[in-house]
PDB file of N, CA and C in Angstrom:
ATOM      1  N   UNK A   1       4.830  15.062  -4.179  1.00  0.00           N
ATOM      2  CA  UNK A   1       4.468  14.102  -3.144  1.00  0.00           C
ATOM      3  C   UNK A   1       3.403  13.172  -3.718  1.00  0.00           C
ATOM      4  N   UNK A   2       3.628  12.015  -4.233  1.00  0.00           N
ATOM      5  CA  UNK A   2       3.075  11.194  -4.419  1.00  0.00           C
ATOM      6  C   UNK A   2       1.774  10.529  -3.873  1.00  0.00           C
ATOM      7  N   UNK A   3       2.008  10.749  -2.297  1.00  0.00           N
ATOM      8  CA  UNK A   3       1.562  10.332  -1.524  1.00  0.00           C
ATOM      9  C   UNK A   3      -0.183  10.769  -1.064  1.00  0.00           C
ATOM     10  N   UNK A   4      -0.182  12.030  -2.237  1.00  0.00           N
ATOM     11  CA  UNK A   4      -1.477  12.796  -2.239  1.00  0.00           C
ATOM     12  C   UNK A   4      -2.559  12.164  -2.826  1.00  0.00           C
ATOM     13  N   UNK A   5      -2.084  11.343  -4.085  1.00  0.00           N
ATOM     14  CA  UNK A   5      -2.725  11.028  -5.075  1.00  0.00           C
ATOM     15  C   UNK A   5      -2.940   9.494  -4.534  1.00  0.00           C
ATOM     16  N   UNK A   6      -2.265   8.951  -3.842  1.00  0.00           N
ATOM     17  CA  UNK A   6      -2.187   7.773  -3.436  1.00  0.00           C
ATOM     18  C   UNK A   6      -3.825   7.888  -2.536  1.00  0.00           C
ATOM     19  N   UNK A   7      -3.200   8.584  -1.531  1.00  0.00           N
ATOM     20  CA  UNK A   7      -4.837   8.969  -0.635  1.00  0.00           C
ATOM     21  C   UNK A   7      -6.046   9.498  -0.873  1.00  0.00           C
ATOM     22  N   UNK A   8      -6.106  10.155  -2.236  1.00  0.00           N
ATOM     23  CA  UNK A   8      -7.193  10.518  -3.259  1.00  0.00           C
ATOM     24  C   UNK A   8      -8.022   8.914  -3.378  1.00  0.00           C
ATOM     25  N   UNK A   9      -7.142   8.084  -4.169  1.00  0.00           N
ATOM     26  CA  UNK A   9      -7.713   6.927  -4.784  1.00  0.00           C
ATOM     27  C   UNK A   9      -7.540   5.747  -3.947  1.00  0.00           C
ATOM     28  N   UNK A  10      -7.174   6.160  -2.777  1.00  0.00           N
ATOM     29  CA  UNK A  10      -7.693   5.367  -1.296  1.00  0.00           C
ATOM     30  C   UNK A  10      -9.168   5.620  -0.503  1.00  0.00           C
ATOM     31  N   UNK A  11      -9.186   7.124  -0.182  1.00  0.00           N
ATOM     32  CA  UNK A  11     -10.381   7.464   0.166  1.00  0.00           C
ATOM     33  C   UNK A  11     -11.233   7.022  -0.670  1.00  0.00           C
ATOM     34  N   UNK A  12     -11.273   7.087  -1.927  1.00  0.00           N
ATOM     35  CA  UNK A  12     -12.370   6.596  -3.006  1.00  0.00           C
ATOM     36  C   UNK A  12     -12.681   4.944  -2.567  1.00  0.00           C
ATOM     37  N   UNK A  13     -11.794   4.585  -2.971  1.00  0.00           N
ATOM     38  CA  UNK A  13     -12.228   2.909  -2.473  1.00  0.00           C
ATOM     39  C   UNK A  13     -12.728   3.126  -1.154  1.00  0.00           C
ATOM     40  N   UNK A  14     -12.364   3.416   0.146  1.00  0.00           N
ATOM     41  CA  UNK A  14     -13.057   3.627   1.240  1.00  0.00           C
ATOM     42  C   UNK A  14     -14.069   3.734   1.407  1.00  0.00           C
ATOM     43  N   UNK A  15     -14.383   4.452   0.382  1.00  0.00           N
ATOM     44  CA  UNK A  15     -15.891   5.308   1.112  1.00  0.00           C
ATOM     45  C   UNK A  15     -16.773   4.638  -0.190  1.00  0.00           C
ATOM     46  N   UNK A  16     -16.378   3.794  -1.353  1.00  0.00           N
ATOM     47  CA  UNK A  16     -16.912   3.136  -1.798  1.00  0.00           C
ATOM     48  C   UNK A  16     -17.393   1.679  -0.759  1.00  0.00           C
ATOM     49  N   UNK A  17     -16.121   1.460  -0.286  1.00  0.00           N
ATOM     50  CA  UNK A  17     -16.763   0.251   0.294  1.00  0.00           C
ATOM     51  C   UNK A  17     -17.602  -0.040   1.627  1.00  0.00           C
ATOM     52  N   UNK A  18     -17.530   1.767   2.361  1.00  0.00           N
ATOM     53  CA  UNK A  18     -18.426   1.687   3.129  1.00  0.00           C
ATOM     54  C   UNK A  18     -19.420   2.235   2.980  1.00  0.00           C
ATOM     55  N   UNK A  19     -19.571   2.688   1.777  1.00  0.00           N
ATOM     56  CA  UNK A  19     -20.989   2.592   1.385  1.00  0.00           C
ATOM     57  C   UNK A  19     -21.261   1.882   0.839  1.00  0.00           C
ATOM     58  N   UNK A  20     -21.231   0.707   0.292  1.00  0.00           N
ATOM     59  CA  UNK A  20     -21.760  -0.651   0.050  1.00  0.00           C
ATOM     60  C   UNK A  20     -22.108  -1.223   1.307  1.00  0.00           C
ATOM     61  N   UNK A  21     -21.889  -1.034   2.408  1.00  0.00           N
ATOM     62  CA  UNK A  21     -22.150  -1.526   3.544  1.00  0.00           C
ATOM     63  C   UNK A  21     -22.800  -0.913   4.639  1.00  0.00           C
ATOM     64  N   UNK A  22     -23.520   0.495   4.009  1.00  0.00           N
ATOM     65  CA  UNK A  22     -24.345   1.214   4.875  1.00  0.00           C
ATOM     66  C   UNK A  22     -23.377   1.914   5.962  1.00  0.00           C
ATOM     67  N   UNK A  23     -22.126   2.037   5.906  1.00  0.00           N
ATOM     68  CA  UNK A  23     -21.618   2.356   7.139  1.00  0.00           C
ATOM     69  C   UNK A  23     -21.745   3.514   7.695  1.00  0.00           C
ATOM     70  N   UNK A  24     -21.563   3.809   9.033  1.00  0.00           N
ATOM     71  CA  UNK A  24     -21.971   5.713   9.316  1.00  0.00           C
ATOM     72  C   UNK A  24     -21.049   6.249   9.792  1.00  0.00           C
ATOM     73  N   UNK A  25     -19.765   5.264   9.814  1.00  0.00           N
ATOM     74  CA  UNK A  25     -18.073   6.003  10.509  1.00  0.00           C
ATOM     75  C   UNK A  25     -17.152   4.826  10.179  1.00  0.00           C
ATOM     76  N   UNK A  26     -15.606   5.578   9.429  1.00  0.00           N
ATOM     77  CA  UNK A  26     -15.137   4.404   9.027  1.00  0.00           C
ATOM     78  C   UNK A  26     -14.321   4.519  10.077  1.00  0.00           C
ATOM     79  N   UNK A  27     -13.963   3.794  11.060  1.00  0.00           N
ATOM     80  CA  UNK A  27     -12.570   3.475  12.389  1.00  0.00           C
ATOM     81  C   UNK A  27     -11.390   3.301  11.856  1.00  0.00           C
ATOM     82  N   UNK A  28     -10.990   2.055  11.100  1.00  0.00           N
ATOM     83  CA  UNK A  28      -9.613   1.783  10.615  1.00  0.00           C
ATOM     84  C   UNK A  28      -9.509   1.346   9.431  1.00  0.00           C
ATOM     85  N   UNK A  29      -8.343   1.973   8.718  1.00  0.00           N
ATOM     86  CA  UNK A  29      -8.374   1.222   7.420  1.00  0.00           C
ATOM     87  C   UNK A  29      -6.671   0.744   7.321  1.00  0.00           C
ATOM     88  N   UNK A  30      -6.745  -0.467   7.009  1.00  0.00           N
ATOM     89  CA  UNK A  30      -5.648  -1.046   6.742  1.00  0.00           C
ATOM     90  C   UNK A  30      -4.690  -1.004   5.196  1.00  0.00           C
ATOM     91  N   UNK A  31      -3.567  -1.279   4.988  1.00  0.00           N
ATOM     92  CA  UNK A  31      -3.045  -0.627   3.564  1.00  0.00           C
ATOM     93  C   UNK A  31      -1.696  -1.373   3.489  1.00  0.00           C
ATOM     94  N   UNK A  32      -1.737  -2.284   2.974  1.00  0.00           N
ATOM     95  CA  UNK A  32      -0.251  -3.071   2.638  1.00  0.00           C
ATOM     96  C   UNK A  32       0.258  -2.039   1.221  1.00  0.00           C
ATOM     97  N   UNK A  33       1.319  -1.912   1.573  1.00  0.00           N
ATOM     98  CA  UNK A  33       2.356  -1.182   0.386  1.00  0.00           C
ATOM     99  C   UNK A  33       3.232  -1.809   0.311  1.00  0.00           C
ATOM    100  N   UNK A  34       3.856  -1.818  -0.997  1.00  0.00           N
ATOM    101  CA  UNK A  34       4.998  -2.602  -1.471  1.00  0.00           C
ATOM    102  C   UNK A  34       6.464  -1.587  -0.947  1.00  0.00           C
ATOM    103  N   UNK A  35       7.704  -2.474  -0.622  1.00  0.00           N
ATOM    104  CA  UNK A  35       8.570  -1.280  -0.090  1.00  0.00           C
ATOM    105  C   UNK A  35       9.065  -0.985  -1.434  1.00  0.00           C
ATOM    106  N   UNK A  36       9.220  -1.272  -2.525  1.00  0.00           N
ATOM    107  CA  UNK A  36       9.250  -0.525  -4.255  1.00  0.00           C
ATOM    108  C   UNK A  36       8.522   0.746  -4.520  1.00  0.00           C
ATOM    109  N   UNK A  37       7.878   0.606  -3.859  1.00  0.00           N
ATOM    110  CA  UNK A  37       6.801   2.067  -3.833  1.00  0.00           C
ATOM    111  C   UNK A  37       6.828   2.900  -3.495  1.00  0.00           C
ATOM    112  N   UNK A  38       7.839   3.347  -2.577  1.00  0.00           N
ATOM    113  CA  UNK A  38       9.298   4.245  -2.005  1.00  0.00           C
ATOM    114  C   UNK A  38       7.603   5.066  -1.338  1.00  0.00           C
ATOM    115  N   UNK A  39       6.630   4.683  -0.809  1.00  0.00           N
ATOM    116  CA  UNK A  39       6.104   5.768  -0.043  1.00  0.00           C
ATOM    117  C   UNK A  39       6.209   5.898   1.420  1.00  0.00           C
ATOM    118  N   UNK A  40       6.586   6.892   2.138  1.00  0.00           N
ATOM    119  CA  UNK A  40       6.585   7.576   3.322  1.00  0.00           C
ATOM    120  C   UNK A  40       5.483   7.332   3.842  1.00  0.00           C
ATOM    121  N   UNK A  41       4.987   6.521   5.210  1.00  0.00           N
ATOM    122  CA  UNK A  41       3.883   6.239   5.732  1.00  0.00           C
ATOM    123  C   UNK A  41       3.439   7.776   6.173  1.00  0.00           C
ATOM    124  N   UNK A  42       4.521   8.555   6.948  1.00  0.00           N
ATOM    125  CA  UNK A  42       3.674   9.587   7.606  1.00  0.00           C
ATOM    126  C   UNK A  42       3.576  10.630   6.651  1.00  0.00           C
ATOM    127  N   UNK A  43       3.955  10.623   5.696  1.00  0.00           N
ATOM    128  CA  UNK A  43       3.267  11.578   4.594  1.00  0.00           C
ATOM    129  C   UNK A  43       1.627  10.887   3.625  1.00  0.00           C
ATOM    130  N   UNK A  44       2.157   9.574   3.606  1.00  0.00           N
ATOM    131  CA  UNK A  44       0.491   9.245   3.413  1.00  0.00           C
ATOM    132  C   UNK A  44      -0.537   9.480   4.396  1.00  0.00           C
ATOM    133  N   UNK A  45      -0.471   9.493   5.515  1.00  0.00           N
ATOM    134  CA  UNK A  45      -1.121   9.404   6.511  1.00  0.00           C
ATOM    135  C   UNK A  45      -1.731  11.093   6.952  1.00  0.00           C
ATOM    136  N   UNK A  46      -1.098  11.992   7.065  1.00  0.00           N
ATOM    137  CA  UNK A  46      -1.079  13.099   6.561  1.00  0.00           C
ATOM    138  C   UNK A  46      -2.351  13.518   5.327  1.00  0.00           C
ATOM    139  N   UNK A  47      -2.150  12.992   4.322  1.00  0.00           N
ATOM    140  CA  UNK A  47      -2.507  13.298   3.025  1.00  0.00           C
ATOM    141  C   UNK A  47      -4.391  12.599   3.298  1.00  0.00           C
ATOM    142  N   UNK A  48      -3.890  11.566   4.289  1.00  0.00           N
ATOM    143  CA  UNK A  48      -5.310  10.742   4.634  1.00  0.00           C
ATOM    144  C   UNK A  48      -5.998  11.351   5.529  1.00  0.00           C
ATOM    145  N   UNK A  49      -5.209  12.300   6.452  1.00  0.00           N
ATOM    146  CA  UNK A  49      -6.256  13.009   7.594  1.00  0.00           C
ATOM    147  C   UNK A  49      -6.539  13.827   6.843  1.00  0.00           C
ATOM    148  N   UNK A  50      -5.835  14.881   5.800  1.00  0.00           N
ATOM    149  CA  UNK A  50      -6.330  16.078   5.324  1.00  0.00           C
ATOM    150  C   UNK A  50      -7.724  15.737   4.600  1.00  0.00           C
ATOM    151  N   UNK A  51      -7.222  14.631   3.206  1.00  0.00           N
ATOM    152  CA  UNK A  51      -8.361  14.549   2.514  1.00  0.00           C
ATOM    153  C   UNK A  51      -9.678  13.899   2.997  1.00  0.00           C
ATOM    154  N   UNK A  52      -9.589  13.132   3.973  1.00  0.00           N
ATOM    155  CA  UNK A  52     -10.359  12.197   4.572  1.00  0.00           C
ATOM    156  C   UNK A  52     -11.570  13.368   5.860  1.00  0.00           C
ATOM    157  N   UNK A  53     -10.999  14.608   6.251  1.00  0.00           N
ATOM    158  CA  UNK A  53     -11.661  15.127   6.372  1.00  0.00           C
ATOM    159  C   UNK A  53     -13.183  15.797   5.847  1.00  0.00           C
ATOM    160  N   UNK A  54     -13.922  15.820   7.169  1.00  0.00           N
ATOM    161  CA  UNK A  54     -15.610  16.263   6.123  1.00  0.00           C
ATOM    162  C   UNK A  54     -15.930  15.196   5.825  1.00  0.00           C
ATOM    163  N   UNK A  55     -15.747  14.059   5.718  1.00  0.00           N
ATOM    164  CA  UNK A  55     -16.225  12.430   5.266  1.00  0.00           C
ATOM    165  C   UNK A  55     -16.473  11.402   6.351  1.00  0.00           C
ATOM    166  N   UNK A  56     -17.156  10.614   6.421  1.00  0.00           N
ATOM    167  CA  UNK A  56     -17.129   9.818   6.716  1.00  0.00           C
ATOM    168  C   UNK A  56     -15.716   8.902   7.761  1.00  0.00           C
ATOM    169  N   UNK A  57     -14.900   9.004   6.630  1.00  0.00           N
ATOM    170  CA  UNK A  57     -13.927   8.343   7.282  1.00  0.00           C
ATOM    171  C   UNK A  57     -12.730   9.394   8.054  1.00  0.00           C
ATOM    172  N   UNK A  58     -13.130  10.530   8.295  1.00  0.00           N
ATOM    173  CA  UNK A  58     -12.588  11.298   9.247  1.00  0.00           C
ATOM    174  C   UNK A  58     -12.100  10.835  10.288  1.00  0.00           C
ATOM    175  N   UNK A  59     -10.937  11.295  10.638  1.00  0.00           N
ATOM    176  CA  UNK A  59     -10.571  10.622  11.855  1.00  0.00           C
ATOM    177  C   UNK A  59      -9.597   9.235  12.258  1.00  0.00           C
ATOM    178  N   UNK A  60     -10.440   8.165  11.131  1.00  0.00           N
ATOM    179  CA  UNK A  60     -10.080   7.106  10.954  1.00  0.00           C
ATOM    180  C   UNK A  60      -8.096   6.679  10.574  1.00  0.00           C
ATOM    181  N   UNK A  61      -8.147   5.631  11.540  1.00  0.00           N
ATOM    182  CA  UNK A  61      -6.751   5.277  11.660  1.00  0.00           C
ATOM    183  C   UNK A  61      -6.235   4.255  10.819  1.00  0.00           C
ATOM    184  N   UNK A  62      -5.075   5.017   9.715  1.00  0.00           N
ATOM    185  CA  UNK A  62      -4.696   4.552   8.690  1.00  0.00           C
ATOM    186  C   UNK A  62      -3.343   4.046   9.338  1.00  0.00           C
ATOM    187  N   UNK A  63      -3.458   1.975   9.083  1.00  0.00           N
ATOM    188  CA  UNK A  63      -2.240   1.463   9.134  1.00  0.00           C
ATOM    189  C   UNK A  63      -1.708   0.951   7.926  1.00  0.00           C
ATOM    190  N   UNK A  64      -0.821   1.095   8.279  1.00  0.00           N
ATOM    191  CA  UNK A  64       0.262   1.024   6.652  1.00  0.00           C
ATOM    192  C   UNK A  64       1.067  -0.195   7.418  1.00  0.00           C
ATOM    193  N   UNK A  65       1.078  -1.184   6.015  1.00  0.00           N
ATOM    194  CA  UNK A  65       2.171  -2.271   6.367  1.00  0.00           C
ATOM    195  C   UNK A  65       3.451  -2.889   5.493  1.00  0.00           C
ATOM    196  N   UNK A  66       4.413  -2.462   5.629  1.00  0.00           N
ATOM    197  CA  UNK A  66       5.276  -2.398   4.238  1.00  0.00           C
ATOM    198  C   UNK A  66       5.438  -3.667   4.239  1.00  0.00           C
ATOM    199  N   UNK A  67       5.372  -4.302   2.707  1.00  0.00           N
ATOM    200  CA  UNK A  67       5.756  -5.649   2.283  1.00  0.00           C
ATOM    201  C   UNK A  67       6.977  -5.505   1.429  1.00  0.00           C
ATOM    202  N   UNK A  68       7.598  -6.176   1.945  1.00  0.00           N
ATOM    203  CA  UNK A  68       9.143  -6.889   1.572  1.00  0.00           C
ATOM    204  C   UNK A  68       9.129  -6.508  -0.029  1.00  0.00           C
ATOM    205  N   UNK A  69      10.401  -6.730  -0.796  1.00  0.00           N
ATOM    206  CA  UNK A  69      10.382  -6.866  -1.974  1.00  0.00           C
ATOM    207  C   UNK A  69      10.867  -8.209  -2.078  1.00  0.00           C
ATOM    208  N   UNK A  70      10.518  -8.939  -3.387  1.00  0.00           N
ATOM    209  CA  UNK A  70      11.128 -10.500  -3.266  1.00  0.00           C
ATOM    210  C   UNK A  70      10.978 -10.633  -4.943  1.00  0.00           C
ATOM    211  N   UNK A  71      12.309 -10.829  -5.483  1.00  0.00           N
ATOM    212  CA  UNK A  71      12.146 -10.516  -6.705  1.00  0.00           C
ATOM    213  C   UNK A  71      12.651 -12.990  -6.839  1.00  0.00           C
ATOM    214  N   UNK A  72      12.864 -12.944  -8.374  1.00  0.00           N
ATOM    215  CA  UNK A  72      13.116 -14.448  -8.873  1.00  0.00           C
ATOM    216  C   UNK A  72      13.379 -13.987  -9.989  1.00  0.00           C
ATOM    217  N   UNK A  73      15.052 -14.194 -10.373  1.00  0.00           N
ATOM    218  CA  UNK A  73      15.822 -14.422 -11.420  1.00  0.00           C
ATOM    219  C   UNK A  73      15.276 -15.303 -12.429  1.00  0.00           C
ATOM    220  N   UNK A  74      15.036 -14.338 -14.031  1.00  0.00           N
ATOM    221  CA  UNK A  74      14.628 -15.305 -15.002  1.00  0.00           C
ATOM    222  C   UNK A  74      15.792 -16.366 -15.287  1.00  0.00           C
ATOM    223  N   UNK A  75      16.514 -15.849 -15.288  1.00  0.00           N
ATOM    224  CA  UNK A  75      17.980 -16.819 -15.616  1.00  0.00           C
ATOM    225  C   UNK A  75      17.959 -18.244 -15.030  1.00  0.00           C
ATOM    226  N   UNK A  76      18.308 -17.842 -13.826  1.00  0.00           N
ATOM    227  CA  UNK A  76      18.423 -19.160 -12.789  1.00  0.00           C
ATOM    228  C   UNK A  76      17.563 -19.816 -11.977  1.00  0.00           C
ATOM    229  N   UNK A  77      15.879 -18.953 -11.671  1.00  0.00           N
ATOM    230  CA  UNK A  77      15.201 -18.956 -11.111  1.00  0.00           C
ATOM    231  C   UNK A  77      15.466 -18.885  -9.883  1.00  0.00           C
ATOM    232  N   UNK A  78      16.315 -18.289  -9.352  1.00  0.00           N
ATOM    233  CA  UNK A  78      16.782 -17.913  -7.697  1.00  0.00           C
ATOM    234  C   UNK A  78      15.842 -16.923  -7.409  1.00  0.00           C
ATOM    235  N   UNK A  79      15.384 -16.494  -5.981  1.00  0.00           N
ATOM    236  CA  UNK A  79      14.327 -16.429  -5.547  1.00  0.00           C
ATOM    237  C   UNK A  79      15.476 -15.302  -4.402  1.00  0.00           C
ATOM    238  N   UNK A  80      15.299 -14.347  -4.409  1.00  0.00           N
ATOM    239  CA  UNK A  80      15.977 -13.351  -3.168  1.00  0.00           C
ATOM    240  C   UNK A  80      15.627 -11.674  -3.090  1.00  0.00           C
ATOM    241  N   UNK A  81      15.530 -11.336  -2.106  1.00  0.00           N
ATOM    242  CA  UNK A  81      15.298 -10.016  -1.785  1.00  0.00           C
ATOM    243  C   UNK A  81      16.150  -8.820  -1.818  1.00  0.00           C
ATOM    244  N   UNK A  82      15.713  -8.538  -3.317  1.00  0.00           N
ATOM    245  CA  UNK A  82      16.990  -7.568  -3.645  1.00  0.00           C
ATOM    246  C   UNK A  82      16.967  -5.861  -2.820  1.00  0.00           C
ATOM    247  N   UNK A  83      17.700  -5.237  -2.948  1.00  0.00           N
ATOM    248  CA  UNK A  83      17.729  -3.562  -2.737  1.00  0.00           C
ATOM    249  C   UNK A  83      16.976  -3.279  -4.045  1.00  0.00           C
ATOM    250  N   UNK A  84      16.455  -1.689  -3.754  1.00  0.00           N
ATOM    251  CA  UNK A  84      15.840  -1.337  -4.090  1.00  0.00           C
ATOM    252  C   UNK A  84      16.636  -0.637  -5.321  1.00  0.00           C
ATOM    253  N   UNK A  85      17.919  -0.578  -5.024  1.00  0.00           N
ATOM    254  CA  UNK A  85      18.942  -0.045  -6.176  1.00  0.00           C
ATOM    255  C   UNK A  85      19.971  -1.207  -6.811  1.00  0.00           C
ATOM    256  N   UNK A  86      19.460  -2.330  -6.491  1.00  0.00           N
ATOM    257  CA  UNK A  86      20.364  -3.636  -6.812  1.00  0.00           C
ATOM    258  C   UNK A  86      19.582  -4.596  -6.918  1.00  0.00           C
ATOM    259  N   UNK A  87      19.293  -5.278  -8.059  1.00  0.00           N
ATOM    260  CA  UNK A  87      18.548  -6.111  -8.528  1.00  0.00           C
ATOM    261  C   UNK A  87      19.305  -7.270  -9.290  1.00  0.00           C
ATOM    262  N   UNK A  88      20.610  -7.062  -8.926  1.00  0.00           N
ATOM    263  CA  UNK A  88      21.625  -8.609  -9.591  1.00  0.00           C
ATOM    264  C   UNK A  88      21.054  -9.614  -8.386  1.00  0.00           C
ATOM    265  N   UNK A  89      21.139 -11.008  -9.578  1.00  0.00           N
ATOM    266  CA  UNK A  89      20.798 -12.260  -8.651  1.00  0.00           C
ATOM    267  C   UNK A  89      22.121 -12.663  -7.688  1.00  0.00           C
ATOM    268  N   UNK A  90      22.363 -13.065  -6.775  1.00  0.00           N
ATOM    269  CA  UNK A  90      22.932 -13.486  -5.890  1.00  0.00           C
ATOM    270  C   UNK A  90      23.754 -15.241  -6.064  1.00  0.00           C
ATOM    271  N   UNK A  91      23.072 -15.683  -6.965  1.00  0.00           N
ATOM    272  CA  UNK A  91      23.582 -16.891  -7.695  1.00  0.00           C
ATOM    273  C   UNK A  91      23.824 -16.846  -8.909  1.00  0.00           C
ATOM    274  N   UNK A  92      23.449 -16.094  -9.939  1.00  0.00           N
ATOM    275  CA  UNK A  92      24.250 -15.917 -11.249  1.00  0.00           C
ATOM    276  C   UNK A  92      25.082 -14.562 -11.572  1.00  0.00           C
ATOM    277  N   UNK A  93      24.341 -13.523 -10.961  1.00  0.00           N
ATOM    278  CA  UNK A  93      24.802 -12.662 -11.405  1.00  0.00           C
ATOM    279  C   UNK A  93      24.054 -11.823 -12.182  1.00  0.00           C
ATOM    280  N   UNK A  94      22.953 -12.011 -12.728  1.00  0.00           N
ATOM    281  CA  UNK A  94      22.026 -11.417 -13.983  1.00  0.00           C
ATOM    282  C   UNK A  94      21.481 -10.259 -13.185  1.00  0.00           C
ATOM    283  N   UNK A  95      21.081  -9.142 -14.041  1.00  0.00           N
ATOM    284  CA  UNK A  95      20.252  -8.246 -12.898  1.00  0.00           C
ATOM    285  C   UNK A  95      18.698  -8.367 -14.139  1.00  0.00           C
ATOM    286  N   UNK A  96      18.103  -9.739 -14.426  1.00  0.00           N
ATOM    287  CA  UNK A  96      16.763  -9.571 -15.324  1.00  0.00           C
ATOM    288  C   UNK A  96      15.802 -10.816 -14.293  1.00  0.00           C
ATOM    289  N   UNK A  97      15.425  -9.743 -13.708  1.00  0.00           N
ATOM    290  CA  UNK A  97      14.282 -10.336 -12.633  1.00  0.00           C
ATOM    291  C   UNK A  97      13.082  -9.888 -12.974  1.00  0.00           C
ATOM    292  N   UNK A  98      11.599 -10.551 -12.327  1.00  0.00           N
ATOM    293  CA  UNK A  98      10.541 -10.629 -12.242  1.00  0.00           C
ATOM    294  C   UNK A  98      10.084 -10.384 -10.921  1.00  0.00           C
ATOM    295  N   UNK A  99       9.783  -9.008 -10.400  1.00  0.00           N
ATOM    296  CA  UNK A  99       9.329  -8.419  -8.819  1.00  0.00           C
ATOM    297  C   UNK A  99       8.316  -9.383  -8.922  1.00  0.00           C
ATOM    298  N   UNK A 100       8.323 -10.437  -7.406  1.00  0.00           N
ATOM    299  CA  UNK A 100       7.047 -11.397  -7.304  1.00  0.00           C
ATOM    300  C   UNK A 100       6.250 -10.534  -5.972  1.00  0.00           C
ATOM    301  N   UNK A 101       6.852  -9.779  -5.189  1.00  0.00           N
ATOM    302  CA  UNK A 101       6.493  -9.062  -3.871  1.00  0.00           C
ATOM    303  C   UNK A 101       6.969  -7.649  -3.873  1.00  0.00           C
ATOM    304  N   UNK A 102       6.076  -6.851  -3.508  1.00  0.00           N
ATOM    305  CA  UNK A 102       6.840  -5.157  -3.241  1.00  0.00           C
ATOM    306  C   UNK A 102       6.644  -4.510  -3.414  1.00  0.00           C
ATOM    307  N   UNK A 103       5.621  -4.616  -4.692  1.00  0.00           N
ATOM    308  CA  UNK A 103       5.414  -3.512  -5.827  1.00  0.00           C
ATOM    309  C   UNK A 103       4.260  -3.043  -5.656  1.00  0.00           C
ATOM    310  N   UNK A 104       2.767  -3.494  -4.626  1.00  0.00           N
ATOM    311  CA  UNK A 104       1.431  -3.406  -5.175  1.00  0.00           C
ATOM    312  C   UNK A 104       1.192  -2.580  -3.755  1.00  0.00           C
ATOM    313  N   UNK A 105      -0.114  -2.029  -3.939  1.00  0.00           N
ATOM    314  CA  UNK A 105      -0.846  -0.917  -2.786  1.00  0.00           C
ATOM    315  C   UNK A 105      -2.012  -1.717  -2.455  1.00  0.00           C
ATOM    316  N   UNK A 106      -2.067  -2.419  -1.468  1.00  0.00           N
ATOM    317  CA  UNK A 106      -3.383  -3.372  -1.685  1.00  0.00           C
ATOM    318  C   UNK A 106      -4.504  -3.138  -0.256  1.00  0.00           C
ATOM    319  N   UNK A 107      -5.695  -2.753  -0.267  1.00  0.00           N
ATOM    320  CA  UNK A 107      -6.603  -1.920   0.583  1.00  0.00           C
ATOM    321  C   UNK A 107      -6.708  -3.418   1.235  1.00  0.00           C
ATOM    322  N   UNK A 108      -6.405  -3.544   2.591  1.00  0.00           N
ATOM    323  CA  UNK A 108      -6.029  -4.994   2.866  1.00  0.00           C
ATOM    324  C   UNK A 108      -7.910  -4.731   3.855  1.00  0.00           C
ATOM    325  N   UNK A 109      -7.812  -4.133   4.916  1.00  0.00           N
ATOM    326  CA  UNK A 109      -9.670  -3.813   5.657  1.00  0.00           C
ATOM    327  C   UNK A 109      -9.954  -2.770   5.224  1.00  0.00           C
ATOM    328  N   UNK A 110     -11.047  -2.547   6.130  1.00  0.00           N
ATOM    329  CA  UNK A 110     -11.751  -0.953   6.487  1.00  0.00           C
ATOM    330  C   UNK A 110     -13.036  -1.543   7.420  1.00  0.00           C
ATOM    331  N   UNK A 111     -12.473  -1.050   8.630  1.00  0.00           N
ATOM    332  CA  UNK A 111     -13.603  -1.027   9.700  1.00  0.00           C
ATOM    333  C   UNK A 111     -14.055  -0.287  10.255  1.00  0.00           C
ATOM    334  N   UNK A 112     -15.847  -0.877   9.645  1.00  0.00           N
ATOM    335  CA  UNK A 112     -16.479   0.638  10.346  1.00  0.00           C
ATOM    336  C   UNK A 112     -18.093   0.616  10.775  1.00  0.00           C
ATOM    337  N   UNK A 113     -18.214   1.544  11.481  1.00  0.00           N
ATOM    338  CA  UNK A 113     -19.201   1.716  12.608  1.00  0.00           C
ATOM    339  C   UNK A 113     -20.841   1.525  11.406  1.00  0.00           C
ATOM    340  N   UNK A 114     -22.119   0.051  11.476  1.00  0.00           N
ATOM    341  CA  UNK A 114     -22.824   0.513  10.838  1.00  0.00           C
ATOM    342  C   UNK A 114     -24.058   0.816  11.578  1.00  0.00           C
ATOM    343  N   UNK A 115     -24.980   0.399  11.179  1.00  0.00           N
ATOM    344  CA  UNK A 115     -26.433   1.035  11.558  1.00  0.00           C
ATOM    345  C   UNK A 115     -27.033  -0.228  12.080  1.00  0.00           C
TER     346      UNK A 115
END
């Protein structure tokens, strides 16, 4: 489960960034994922109450927002949203693309209670 390690080095940024900010409870943390990233929200989420326990950000409500994949054919430069098991362009035919959307885990907030 992937999804363990994912929330390891989530909580870290978390609780890095609310402690840069004095915070004393983190409320929500937001989380764009790429849909390439084949992760299961309610198994991350899971992995985020367990580890996130005893901390700070206990409790705190993890939204996950899947972003599209959107790949662009080197060939032809066509621009389309392939499957995740099909990556031929739709106007030539090539399957040698450049993922421009889909792929990244990006800590989008984190809101939280300070002093």
């Amino acid at each position: 489960m992937h999804e363990m390690s994912i929330a390891e080095g989530l909580l870290r940024a978390v609780l890095d960034a609310a402690g840069t900010c004095g915070a004393r409870r983190v409320q929500r943390v937001e989380l764009a994922v790429g849909q390439m990233r084949l992760i299961m929200p309610e198994a991350l989420d899971m992995a985020w109450q367990v580890l996130s326990e005893g901390t700070i950000a206990s409790g705190a409500e993890l939204a996950v927002v899947e972003t599209p994949l959107e790949a662009r054919c080197r060939r032809c430069g066509c621009r389309f949203a392939p499957r995740i098991d099909n990556y031929l362009c739709p106007a030539c035919g090539l399957a040698d693309v450049e993922i421009l959307a889909g792929n990244d885990i990006i800590l989008k907030s984190v809101v939280c209670d300070v002093a």
